[in-house]
Protein backbone atom coordinates (compact mmCIF):
# COMPACT_ATOMS: atom_id res chain seq x y z
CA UNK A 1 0.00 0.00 0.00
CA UNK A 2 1.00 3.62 -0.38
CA UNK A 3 1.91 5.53 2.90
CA UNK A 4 0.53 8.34 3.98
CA UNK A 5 2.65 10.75 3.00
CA UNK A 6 2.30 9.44 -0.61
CA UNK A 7 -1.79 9.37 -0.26
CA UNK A 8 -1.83 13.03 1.10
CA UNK A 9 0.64 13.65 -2.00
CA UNK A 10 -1.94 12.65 -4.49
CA UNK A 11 -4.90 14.24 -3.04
CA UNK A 12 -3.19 17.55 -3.06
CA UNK A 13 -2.04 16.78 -6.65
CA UNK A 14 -5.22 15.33 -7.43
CA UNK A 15 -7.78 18.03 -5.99
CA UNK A 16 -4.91 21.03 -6.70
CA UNK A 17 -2.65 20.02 -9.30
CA UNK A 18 0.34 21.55 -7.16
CA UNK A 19 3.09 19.15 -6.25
CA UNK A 20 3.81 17.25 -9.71
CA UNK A 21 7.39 17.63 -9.32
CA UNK A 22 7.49 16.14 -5.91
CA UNK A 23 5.94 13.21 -6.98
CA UNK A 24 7.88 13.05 -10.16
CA UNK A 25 11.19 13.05 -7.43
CA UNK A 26 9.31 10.46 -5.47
CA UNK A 27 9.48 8.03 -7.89
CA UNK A 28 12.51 8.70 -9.56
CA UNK A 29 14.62 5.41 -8.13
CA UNK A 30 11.83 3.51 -10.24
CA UNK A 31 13.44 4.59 -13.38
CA UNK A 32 16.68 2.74 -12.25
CA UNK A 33 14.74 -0.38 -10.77
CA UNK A 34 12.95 -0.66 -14.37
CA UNK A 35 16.41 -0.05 -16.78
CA UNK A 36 18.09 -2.64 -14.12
CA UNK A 37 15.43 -5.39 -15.02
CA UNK A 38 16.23 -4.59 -19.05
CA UNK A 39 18.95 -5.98 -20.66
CA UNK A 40 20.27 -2.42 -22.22
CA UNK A 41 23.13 -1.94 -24.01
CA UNK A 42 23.24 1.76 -25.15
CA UNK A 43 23.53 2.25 -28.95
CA UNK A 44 26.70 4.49 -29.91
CA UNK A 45 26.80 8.06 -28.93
CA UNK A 46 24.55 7.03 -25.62
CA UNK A 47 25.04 5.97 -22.13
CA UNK A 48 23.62 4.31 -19.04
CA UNK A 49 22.63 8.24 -17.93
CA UNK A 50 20.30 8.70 -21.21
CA UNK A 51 19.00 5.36 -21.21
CA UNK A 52 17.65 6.78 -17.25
CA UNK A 53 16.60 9.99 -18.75
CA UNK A 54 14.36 8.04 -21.59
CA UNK A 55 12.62 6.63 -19.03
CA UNK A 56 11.49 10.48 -17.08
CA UNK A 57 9.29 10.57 -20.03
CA UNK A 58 7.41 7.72 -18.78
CA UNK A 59 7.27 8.58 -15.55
CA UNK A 60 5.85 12.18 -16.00
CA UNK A 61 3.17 10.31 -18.27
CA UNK A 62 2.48 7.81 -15.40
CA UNK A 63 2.49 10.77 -13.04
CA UNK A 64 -0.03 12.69 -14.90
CA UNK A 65 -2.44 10.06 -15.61
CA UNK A 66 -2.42 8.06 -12.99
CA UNK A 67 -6.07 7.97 -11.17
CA UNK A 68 -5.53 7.09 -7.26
CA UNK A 69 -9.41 6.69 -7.09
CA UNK A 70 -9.24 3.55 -9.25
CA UNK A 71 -7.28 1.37 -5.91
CA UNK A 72 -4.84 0.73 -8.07
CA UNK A 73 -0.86 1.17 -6.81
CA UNK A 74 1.25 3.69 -8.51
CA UNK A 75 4.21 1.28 -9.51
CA UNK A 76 1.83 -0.76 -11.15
CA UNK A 77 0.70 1.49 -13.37
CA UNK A 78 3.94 3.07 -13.81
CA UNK A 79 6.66 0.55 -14.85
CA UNK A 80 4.91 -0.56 -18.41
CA UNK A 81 4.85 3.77 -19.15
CA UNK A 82 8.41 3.77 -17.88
CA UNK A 83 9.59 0.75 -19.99
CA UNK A 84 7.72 2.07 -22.74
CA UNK A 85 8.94 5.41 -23.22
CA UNK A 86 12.37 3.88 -22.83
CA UNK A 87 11.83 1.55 -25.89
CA UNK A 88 10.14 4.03 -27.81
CA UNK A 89 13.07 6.29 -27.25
CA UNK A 90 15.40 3.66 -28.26
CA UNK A 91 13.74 2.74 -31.45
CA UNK A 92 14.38 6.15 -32.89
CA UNK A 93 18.00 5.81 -32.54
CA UNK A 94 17.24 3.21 -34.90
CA UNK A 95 19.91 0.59 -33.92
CA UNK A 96 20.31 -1.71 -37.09
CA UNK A 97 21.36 -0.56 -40.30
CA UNK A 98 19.60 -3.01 -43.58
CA UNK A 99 22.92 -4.76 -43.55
CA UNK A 100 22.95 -5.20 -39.66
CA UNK A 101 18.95 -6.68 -39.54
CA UNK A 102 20.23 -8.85 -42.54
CA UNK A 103 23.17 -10.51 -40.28
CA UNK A 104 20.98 -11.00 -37.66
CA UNK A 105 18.51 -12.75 -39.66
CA UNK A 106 21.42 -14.43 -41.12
CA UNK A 107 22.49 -15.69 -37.53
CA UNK A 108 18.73 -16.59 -36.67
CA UNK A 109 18.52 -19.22 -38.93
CA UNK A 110 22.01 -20.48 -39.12
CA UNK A 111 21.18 -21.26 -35.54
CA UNK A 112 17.69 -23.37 -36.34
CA UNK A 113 19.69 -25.15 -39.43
CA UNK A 114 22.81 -26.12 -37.04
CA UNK A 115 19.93 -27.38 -34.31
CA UNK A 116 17.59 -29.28 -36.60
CA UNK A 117 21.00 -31.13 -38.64
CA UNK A 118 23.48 -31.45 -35.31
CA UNK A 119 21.16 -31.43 -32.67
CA UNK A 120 23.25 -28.73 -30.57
CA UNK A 121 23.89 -25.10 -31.17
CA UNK A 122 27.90 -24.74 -30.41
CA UNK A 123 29.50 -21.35 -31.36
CA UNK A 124 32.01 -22.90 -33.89
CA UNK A 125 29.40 -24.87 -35.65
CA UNK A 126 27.29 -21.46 -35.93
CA UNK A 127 30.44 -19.88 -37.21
CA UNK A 128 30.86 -22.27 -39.42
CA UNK A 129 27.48 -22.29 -40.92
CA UNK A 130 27.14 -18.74 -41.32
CA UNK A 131 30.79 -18.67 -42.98
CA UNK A 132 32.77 -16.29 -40.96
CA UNK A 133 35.16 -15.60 -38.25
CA UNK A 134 34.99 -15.23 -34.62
CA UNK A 135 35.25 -11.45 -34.85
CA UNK A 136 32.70 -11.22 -37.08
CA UNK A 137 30.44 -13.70 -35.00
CA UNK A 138 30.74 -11.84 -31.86
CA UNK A 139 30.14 -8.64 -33.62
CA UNK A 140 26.37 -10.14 -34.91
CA UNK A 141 26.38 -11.13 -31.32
CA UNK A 142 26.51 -7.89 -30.51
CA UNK A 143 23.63 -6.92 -32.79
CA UNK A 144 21.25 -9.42 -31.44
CA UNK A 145 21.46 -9.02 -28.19
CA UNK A 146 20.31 -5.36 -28.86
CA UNK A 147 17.37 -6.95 -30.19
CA UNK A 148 16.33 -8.26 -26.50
CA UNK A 149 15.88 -5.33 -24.27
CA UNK A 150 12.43 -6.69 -23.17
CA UNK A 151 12.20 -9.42 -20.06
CA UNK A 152 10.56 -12.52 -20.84
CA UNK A 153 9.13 -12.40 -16.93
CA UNK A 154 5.45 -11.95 -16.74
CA UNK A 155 5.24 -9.96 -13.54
CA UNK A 156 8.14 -7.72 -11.68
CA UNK A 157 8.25 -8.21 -7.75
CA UNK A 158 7.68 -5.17 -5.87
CA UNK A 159 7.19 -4.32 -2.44
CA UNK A 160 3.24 -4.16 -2.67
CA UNK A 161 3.53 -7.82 -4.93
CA UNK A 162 3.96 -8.63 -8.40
CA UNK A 163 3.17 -6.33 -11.00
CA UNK A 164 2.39 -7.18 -14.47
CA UNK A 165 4.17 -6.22 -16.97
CA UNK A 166 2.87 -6.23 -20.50
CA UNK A 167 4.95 -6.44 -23.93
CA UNK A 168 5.48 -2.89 -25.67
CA UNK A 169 6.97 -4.53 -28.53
CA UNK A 170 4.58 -5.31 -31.14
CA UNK A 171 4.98 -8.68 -32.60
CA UNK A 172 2.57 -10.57 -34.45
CA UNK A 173 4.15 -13.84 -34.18
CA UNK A 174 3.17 -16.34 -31.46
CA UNK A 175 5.46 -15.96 -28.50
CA UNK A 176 6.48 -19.01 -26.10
CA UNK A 177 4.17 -17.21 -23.61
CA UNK A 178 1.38 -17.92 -25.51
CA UNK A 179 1.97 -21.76 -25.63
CA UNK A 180 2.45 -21.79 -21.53
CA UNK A 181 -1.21 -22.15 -20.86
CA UNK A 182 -0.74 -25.86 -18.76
CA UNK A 183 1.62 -27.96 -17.35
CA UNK A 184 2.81 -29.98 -20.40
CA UNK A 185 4.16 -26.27 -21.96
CA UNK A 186 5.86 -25.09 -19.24
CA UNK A 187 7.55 -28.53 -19.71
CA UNK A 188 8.54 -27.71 -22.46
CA UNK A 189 10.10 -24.62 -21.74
CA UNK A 190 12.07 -26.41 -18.97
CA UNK A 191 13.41 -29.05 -21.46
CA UNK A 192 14.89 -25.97 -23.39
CA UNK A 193 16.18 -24.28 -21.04
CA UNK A 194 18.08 -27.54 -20.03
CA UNK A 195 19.03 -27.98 -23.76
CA UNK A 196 21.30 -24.34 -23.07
CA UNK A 197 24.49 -24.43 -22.82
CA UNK A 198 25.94 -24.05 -19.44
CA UNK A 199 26.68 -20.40 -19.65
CA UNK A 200 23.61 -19.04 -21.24
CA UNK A 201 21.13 -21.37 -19.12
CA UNK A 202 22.67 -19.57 -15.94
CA UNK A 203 22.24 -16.21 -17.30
CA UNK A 204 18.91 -16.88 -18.10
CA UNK A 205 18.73 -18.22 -14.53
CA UNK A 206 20.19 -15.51 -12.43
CA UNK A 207 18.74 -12.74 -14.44
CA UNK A 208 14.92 -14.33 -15.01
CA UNK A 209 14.90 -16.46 -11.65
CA UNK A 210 17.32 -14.77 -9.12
CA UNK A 211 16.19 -11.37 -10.41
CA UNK A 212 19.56 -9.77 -10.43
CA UNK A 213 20.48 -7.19 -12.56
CA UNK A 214 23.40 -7.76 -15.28
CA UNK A 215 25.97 -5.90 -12.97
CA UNK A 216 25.29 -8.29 -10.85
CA UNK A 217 25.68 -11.14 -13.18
CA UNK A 218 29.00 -10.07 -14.11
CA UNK A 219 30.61 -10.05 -11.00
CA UNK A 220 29.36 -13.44 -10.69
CA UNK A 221 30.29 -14.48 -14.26
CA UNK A 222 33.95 -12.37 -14.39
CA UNK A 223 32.82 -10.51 -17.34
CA UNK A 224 31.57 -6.66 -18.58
CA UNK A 225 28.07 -6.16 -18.33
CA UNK A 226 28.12 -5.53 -22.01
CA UNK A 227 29.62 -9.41 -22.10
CA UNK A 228 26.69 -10.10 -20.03
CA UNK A 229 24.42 -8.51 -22.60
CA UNK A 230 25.61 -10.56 -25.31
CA UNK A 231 25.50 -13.89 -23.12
CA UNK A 232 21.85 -12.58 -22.65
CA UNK A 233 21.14 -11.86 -26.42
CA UNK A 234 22.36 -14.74 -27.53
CA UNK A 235 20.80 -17.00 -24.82
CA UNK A 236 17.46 -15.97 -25.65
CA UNK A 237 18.43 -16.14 -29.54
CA UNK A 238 19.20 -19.94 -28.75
CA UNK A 239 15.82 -20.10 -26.43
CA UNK A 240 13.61 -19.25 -29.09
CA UNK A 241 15.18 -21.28 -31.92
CA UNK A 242 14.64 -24.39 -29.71
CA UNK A 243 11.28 -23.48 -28.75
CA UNK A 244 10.39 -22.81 -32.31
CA UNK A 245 11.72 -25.99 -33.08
CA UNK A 246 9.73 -28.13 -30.62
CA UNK A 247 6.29 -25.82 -32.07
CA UNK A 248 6.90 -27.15 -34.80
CA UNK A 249 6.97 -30.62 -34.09
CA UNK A 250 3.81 -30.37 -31.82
């Protein structure tokens, strides 16, 4: 629940309108709690410190819309605005170039050739699929992990419980979420999460299950957080490519 100082807060800003930018200061730390739950890594020319201020967008939204009268909490209603404005922001920096989508494509289905002929997906057999070296993998790498700055986590813990957060990407295909309706799917997702190798299936664990942040992981893991990002991108390349795999068979 909200305390009392926060309630008083919105009735004055509610009935008055004064005291927006107290709120706005309120909530601030939000903005870092929701960028520390993305797996960001800043296109050229930006930093952590912009990625934060993409996200004050949101939160003036939030702030400005938000109805207390509807029982709902704050945060709830917040972090989807914040995380939105941040993507939307993001998007206009327009990360890929043609040629970068086309590598990334490229690596997508190298991946789901090397998994339906070898069974595994090991970095050299990628490589050797796709034809190049492993600067040049690690640099289309680089590319896709950009392309996963959303969690695949339905709900983000909070003090007040879990709040439910909703894609802002559109995407018309069918997502894993969408199979994960009983028992015998989340099976499924287990399986390929076991099929990971060792290093991406405990990123995916300590970022999507232990909740920490990629910092965090990379203190753990001995590597950069931008490492971490990559490990993270290319994890949930691998994810879906198995997933899409065992659709298909269904």
């Amino acid at each position: 629940m909200n305390t009392e100082d926060e309630k008083k807060m919105w009735e004055e800003f509610t009935r008055t309108g004064k005291g927006r930018d107290e709120l706005v200061m309120r909530y601030l730390p939000l903005i870092k709690y929701v960028v520390g739950r993305m797996a960001v890594t800043p296109p050229s020319g930006l930093d952590y410190e912009d990625v934060l201020s993409f996200g004050v967008f949101g939160l003036l939204d939030a702030v400005d819309k938000f109805d207390p009268s509807k029982g709902f909490v704050f945060q709830t209603y917040a972090i989807p605005r914040i995380r939105g404005a941040i993507l939307d922001e993001l998007r206009k920096c327009d990360w890929f170039s043609r040629t970068g989508r086309e590598k990334v494509q490229k690596y997508n289905r190298a991946m789901e050739k090397v998994l339906r002929d070898k069974g595994e997906m090991r970095d050299e057999l990628i490589m050797s699929e796709m034809g190049i070296d492993a600067e040049e993998y690690y640099e289309v790498q680089e590319l896709a992990s950009r392309g996963y700055i959303t969690s695949l986590d339905d709900t983000t813990p909070l003090d007040d419980g879990d709040v439910s957060v909703e894609a802002t990407l559109a995407d018309d295909r069918e997502s894993a979420a969408d199979r994960l309706d009983d028992e015998s799917d989340r099976e499924q997702l287990r399986e390929a999460l076991s099929e990971l190798p060792d290093r991406e299936r405990q990123m995916l664990s300590l970022y999507y299950y232990e909740g920490l942040t990629l910092k965090e992981i990379g203190a753990i893991m001995g590597v950069t957080e931008s490492r971490v990002s990559q490990i993270h991108g290319k994890g949930l390349s691998m994810l879906r490519t198995i997933l899409k795999a065992k659709m298909n068979a269904w």
